[in-house]
C-alpha atoms as a PDB file:
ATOM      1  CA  UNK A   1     -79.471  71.832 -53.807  1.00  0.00           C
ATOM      2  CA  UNK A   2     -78.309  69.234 -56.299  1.00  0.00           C
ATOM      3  CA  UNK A   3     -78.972  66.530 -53.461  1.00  0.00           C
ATOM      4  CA  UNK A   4     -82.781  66.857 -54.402  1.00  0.00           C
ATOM      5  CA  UNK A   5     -81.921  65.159 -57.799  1.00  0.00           C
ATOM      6  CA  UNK A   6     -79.448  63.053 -57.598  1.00  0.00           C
ATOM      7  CA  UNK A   7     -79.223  59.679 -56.721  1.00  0.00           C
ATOM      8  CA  UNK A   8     -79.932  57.500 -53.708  1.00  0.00           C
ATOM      9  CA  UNK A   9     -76.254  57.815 -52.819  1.00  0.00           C
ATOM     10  CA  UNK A  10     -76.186  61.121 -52.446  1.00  0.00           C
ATOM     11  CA  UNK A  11     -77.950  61.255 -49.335  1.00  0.00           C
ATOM     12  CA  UNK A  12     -75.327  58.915 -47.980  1.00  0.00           C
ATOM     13  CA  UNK A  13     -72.643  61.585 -49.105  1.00  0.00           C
ATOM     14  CA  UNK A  14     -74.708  64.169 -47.299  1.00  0.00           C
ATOM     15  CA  UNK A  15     -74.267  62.067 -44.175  1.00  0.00           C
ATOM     16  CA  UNK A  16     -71.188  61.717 -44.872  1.00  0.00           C
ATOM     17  CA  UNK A  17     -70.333  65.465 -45.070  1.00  0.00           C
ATOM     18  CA  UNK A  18     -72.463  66.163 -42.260  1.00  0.00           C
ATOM     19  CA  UNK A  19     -70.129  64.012 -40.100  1.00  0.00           C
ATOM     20  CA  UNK A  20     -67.174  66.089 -41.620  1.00  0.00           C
ATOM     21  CA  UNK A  21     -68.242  69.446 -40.755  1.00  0.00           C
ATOM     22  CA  UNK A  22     -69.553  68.070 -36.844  1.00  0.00           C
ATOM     23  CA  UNK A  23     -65.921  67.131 -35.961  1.00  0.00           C
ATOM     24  CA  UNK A  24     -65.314  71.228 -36.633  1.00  0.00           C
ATOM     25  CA  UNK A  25     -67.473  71.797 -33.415  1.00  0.00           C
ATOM     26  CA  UNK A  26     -65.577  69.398 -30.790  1.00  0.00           C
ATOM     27  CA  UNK A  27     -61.953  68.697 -30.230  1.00  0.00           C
ATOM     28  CA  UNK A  28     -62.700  64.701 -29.526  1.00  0.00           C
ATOM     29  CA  UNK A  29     -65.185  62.622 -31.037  1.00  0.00           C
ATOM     30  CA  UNK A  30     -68.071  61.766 -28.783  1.00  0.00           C
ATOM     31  CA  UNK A  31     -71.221  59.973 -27.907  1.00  0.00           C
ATOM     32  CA  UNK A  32     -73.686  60.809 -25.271  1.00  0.00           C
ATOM     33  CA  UNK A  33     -73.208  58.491 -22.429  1.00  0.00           C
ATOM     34  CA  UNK A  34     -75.661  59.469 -19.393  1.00  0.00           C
ATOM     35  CA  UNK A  35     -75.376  59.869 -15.694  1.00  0.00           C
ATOM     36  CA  UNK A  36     -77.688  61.425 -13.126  1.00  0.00           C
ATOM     37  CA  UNK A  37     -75.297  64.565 -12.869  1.00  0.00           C
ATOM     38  CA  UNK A  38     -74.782  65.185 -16.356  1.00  0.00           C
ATOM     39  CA  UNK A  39     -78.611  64.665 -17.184  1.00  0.00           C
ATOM     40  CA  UNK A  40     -79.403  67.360 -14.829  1.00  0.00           C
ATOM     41  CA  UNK A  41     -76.590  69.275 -16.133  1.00  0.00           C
ATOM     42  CA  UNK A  42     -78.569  68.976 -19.541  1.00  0.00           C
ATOM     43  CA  UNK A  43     -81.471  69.600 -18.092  1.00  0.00           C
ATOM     44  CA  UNK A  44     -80.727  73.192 -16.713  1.00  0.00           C
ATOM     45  CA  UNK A  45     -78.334  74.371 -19.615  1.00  0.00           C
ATOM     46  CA  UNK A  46     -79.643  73.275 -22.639  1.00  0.00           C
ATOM     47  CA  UNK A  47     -82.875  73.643 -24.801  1.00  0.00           C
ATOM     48  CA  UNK A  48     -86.006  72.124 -24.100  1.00  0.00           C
ATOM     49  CA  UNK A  49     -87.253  72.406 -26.968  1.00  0.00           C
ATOM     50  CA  UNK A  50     -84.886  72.311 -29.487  1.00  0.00           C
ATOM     51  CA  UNK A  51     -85.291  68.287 -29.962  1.00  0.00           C
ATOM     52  CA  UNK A  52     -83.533  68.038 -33.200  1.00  0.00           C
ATOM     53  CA  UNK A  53     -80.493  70.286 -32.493  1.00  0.00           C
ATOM     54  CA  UNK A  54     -79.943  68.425 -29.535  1.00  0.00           C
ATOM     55  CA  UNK A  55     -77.833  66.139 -31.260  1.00  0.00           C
ATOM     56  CA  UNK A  56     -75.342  69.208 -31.360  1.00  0.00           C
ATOM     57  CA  UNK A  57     -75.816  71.048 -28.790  1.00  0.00           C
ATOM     58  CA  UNK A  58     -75.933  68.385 -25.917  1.00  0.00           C
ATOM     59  CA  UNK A  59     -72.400  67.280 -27.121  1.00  0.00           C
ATOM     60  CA  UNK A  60     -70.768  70.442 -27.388  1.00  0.00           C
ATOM     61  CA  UNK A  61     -72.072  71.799 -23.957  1.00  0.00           C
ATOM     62  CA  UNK A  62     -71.370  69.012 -21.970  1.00  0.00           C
ATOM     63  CA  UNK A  63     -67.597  68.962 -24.056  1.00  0.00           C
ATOM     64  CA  UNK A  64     -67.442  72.669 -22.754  1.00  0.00           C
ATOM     65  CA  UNK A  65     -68.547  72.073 -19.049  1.00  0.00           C
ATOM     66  CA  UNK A  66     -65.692  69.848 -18.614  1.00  0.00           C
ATOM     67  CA  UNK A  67     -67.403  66.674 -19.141  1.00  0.00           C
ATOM     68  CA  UNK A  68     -65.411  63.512 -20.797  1.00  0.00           C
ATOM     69  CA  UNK A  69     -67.191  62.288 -23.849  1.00  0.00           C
ATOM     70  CA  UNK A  70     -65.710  58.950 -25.496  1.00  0.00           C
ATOM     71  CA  UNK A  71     -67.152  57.817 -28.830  1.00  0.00           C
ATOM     72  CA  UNK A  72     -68.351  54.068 -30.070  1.00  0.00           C
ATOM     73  CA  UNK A  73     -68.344  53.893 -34.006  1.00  0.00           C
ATOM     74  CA  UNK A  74     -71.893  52.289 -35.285  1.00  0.00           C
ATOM     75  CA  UNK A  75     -73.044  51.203 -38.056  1.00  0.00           C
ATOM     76  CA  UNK A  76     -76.418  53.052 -38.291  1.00  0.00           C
ATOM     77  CA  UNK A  77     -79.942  53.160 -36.680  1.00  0.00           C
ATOM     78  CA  UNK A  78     -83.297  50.988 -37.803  1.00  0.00           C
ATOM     79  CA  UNK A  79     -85.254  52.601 -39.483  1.00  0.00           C
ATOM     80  CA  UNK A  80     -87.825  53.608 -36.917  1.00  0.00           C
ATOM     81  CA  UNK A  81     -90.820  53.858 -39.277  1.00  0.00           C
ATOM     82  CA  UNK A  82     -90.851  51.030 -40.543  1.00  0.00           C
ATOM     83  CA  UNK A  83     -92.420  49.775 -36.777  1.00  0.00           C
ATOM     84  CA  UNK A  84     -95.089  52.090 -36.987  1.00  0.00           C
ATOM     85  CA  UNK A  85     -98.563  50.496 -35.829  1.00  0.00           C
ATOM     86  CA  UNK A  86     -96.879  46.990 -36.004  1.00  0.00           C
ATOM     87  CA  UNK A  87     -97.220  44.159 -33.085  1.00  0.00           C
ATOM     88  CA  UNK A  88     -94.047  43.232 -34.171  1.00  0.00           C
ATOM     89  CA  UNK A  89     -90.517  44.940 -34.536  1.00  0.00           C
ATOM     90  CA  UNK A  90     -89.652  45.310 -38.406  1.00  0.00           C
ATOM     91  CA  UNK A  91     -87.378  43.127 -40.112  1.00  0.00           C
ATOM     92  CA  UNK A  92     -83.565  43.997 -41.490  1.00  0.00           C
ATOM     93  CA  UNK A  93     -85.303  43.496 -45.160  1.00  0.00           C
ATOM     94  CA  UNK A  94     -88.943  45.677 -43.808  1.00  0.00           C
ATOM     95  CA  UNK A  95     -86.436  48.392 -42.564  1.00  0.00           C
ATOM     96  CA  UNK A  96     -84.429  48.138 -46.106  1.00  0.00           C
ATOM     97  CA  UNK A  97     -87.614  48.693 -48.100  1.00  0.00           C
ATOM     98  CA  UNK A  98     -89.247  51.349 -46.100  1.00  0.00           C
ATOM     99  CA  UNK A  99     -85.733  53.585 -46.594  1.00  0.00           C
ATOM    100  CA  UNK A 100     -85.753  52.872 -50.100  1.00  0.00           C
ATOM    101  CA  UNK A 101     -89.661  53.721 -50.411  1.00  0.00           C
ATOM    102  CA  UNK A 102     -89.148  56.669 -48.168  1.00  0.00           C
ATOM    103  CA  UNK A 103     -86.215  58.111 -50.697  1.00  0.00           C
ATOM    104  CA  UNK A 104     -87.901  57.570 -53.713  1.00  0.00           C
ATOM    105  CA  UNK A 105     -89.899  61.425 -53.024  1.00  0.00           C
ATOM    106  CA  UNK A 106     -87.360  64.475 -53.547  1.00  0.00           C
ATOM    107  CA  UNK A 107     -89.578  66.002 -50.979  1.00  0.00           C
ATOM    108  CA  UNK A 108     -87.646  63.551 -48.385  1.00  0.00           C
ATOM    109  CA  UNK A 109     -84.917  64.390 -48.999  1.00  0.00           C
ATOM    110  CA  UNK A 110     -85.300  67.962 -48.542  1.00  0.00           C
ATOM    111  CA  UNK A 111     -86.592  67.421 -45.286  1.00  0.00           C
ATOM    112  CA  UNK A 112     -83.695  65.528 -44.531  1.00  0.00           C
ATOM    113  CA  UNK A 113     -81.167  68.337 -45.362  1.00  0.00           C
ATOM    114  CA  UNK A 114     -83.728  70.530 -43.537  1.00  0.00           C
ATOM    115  CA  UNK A 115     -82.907  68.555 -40.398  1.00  0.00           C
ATOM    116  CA  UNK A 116     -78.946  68.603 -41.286  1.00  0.00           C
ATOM    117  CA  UNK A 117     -79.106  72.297 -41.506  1.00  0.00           C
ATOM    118  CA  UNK A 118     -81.296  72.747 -38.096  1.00  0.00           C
ATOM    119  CA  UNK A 119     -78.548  70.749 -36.449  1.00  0.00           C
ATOM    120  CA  UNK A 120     -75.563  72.633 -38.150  1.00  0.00           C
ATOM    121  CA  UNK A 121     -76.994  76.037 -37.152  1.00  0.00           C
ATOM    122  CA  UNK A 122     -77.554  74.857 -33.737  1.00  0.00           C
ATOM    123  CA  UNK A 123     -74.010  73.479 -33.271  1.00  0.00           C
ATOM    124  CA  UNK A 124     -72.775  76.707 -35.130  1.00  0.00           C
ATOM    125  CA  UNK A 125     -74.850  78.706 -32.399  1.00  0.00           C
ATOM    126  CA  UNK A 126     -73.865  76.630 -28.854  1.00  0.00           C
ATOM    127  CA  UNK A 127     -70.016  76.897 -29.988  1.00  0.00           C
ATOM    128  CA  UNK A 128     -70.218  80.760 -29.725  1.00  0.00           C
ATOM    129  CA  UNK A 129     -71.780  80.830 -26.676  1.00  0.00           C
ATOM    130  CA  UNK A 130     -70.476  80.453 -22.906  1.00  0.00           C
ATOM    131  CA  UNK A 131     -71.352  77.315 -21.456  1.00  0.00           C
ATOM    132  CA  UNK A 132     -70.800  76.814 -17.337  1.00  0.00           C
ATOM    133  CA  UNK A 133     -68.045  74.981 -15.879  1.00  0.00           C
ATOM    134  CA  UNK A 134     -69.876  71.964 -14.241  1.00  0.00           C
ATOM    135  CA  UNK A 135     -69.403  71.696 -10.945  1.00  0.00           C
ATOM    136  CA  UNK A 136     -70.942  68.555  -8.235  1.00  0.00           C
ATOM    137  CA  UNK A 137     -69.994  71.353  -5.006  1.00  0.00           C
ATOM    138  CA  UNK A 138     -73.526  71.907  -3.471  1.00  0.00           C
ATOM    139  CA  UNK A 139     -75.480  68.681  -5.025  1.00  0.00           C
ATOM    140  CA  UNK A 140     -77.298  66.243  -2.946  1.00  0.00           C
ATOM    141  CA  UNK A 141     -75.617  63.103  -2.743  1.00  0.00           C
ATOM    142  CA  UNK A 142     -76.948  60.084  -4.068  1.00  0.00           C
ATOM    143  CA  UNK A 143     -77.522  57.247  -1.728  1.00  0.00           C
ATOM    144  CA  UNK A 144     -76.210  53.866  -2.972  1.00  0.00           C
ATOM    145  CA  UNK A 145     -79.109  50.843  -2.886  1.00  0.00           C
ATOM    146  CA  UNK A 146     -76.497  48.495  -1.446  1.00  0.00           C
ATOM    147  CA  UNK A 147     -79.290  45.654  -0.476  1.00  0.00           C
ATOM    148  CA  UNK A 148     -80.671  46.263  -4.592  1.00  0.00           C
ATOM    149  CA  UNK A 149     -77.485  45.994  -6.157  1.00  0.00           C
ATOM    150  CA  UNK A 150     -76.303  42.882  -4.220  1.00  0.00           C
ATOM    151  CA  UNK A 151     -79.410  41.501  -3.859  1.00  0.00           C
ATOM    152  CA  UNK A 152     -78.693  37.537  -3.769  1.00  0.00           C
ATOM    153  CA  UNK A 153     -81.128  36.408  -6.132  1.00  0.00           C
ATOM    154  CA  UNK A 154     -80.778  38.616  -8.717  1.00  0.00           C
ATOM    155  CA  UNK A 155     -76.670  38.453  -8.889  1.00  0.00           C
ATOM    156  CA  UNK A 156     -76.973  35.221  -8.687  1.00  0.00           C
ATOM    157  CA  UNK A 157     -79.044  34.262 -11.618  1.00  0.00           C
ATOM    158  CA  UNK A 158     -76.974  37.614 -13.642  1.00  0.00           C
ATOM    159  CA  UNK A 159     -73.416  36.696 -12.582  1.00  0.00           C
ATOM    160  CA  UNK A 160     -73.605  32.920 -11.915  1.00  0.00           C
ATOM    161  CA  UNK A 161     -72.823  31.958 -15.386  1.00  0.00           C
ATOM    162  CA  UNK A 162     -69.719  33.605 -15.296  1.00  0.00           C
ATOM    163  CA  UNK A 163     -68.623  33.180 -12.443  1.00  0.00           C
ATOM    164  CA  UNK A 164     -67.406  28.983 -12.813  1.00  0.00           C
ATOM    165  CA  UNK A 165     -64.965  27.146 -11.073  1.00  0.00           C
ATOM    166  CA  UNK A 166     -62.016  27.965 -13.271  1.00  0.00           C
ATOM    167  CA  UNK A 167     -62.306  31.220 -13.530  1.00  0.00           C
ATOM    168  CA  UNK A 168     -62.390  31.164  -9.533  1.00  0.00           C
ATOM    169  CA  UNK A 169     -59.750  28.738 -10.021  1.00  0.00           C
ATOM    170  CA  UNK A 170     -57.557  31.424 -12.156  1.00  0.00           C
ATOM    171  CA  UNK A 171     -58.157  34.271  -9.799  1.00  0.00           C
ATOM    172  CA  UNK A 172     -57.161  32.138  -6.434  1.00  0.00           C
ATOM    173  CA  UNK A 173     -53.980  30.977  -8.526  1.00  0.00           C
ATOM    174  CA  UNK A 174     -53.290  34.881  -9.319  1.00  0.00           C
ATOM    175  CA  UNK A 175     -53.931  35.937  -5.626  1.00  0.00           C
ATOM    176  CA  UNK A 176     -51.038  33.341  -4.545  1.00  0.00           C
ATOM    177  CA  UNK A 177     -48.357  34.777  -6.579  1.00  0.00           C
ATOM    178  CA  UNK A 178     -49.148  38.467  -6.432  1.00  0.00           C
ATOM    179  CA  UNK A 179     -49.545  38.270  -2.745  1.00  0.00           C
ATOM    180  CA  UNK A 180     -46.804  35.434  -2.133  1.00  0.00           C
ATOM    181  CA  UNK A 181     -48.832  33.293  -0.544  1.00  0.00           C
ATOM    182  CA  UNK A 182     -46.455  29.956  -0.343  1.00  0.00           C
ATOM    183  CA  UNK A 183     -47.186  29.534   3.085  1.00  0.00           C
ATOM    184  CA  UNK A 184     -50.505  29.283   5.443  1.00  0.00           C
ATOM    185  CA  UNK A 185     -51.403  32.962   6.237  1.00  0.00           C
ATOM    186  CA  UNK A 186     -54.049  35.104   8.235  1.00  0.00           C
ATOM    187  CA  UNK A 187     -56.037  36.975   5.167  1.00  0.00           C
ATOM    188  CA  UNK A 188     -59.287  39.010   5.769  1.00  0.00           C
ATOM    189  CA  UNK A 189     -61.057  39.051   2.763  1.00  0.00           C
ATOM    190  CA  UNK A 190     -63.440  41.995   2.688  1.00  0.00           C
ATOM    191  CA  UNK A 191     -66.434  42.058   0.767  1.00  0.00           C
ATOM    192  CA  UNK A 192     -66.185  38.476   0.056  1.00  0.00           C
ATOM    193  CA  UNK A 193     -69.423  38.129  -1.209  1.00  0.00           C
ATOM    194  CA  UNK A 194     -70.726  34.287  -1.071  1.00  0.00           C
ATOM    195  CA  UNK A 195     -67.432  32.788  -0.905  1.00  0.00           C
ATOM    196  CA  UNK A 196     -65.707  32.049  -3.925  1.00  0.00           C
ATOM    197  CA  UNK A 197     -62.177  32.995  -3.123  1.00  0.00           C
ATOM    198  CA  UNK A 198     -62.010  32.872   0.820  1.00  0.00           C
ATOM    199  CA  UNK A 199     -63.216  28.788   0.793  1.00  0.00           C
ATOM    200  CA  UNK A 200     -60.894  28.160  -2.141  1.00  0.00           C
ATOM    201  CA  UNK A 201     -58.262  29.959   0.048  1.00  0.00           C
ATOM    202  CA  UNK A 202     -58.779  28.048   2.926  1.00  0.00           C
ATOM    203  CA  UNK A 203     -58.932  24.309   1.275  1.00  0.00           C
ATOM    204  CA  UNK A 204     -55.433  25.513   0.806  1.00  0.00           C
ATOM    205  CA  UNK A 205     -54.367  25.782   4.413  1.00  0.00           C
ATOM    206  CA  UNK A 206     -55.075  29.468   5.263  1.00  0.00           C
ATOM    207  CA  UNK A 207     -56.936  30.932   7.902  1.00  0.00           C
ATOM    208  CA  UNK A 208     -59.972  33.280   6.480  1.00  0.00           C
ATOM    209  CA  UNK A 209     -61.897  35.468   7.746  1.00  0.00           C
ATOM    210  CA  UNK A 210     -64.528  36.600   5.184  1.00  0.00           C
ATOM    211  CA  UNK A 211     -66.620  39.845   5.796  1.00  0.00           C
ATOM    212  CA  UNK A 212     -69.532  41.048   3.610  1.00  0.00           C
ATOM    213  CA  UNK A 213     -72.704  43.483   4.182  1.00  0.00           C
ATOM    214  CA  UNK A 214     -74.957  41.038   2.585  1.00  0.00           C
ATOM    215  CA  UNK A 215     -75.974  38.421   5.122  1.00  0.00           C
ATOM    216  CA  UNK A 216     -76.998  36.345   2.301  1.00  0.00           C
ATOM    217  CA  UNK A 217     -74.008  35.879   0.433  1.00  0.00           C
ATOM    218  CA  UNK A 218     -72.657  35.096   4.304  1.00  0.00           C
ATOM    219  CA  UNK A 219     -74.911  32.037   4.861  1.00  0.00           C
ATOM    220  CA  UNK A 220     -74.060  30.430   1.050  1.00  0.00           C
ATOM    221  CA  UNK A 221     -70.094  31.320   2.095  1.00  0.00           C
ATOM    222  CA  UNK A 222     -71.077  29.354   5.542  1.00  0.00           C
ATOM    223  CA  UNK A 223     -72.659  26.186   3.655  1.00  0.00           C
ATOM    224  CA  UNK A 224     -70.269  25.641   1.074  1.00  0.00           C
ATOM    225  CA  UNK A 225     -67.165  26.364   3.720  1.00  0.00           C
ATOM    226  CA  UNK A 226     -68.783  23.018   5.353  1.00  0.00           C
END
């Protein structure tokens, strides 16, 4: 209980030791990166209403069920109540201040090691227990929005930027030596979206045929071919 004391810094070492004791708990280090499948896996396996813990427990069950968890290194979250009531999201300097207001009470920072402990225990608790295998055999199958993911405008104004002429340029030139293409060829390019490679292809002697479910992307392929 020294923590309640000391310094300011201190509560960074508790982090700090926090994060020490966690890597006990799972073989990798991990992050919580969502698909529909694992949030349903979450949502029948784990407890609803154990908030707090969750930052344990959703880790180390998924880790168990066979899920693969990859981890991104961060420097640290806003502090979130410094935006309370405001029109406006806080500043890097209102965030600073609220922290440093906020750890000026020792009653703080027992809450804070309050919150450490909750998520210890629960990680402490879901490692002894027997989490199921996960498994996708019976689930419905999700249909893929083709005609929303590919819609014209939209990919357009998203990808348009980065799509430019010399990166087309640099992916036609890599096409012609991986596939030997040093002489006028046949090529069906499927899913050849508006164009980019099968008209550069074709300015260079060969005979495309591009095919593509969006009839969109067809009819800007058509125009520019002319």
């Amino acid at each position: 209980m020294k923590i309640l004391v000391a310094h300011y810094k201190k509560l960074i070492d508790s982090v700090i030791s926090y994060s020490k004791h966690f890597k006990h708990f799972l073989p990798e280090k991990t992050k919580e990166v969502f698909s529909e499948f694992l949030a349903q896996y979450i949502v029948d396996n784990c407890i609803s209403d154990n908030s707090i813990g969750s930052d344990a427990e959703w880790p180390i069950r998924l880790k168990q069920a066979g899920f693969r968890l990859e981890y991104i290194q961060v420097e640290g979250l806003d502090w979130e109540s410094a935006d309370q009531f405001q029109l406006h999201a806080a500043s890097a300097e209102e965030q600073a201040q609220a922290a440093r207001d906020y750890d000026t009470d020792p009653k703080n920072w027992s809450r804070r090691i309050e919150i450490a402990n909750e998520i210890i225990q629960t990680a402490i608790e879901v490692s002894q227990k027997i989490t199921p295998i996960a498994s996708r055999k019976n689930k419905i199958p999700v249909e893929f929005d083709c005609a929303a993911v590919f819609d014209v405008d939209d990919y357009l104004y998203f990808y348009s930027e980065s799509l430019t002429d010399e990166r087309t340029e640099k992916e036609v030139n890599a096409l012609i030596k991986l596939l030997a293409l040093d002489r006028p060829k046949k090529i069906l390019d499927l899913a050849c979206g508006y164009g980019r490679h099968t008209n550069r292809l074709a300015v260079m002697g060969h005979t495309m045929t591009g095919v593509d479910i969006t009839p969109g992307f067809l009819e800007i392929a058509r125009r520019d071919a002319m």
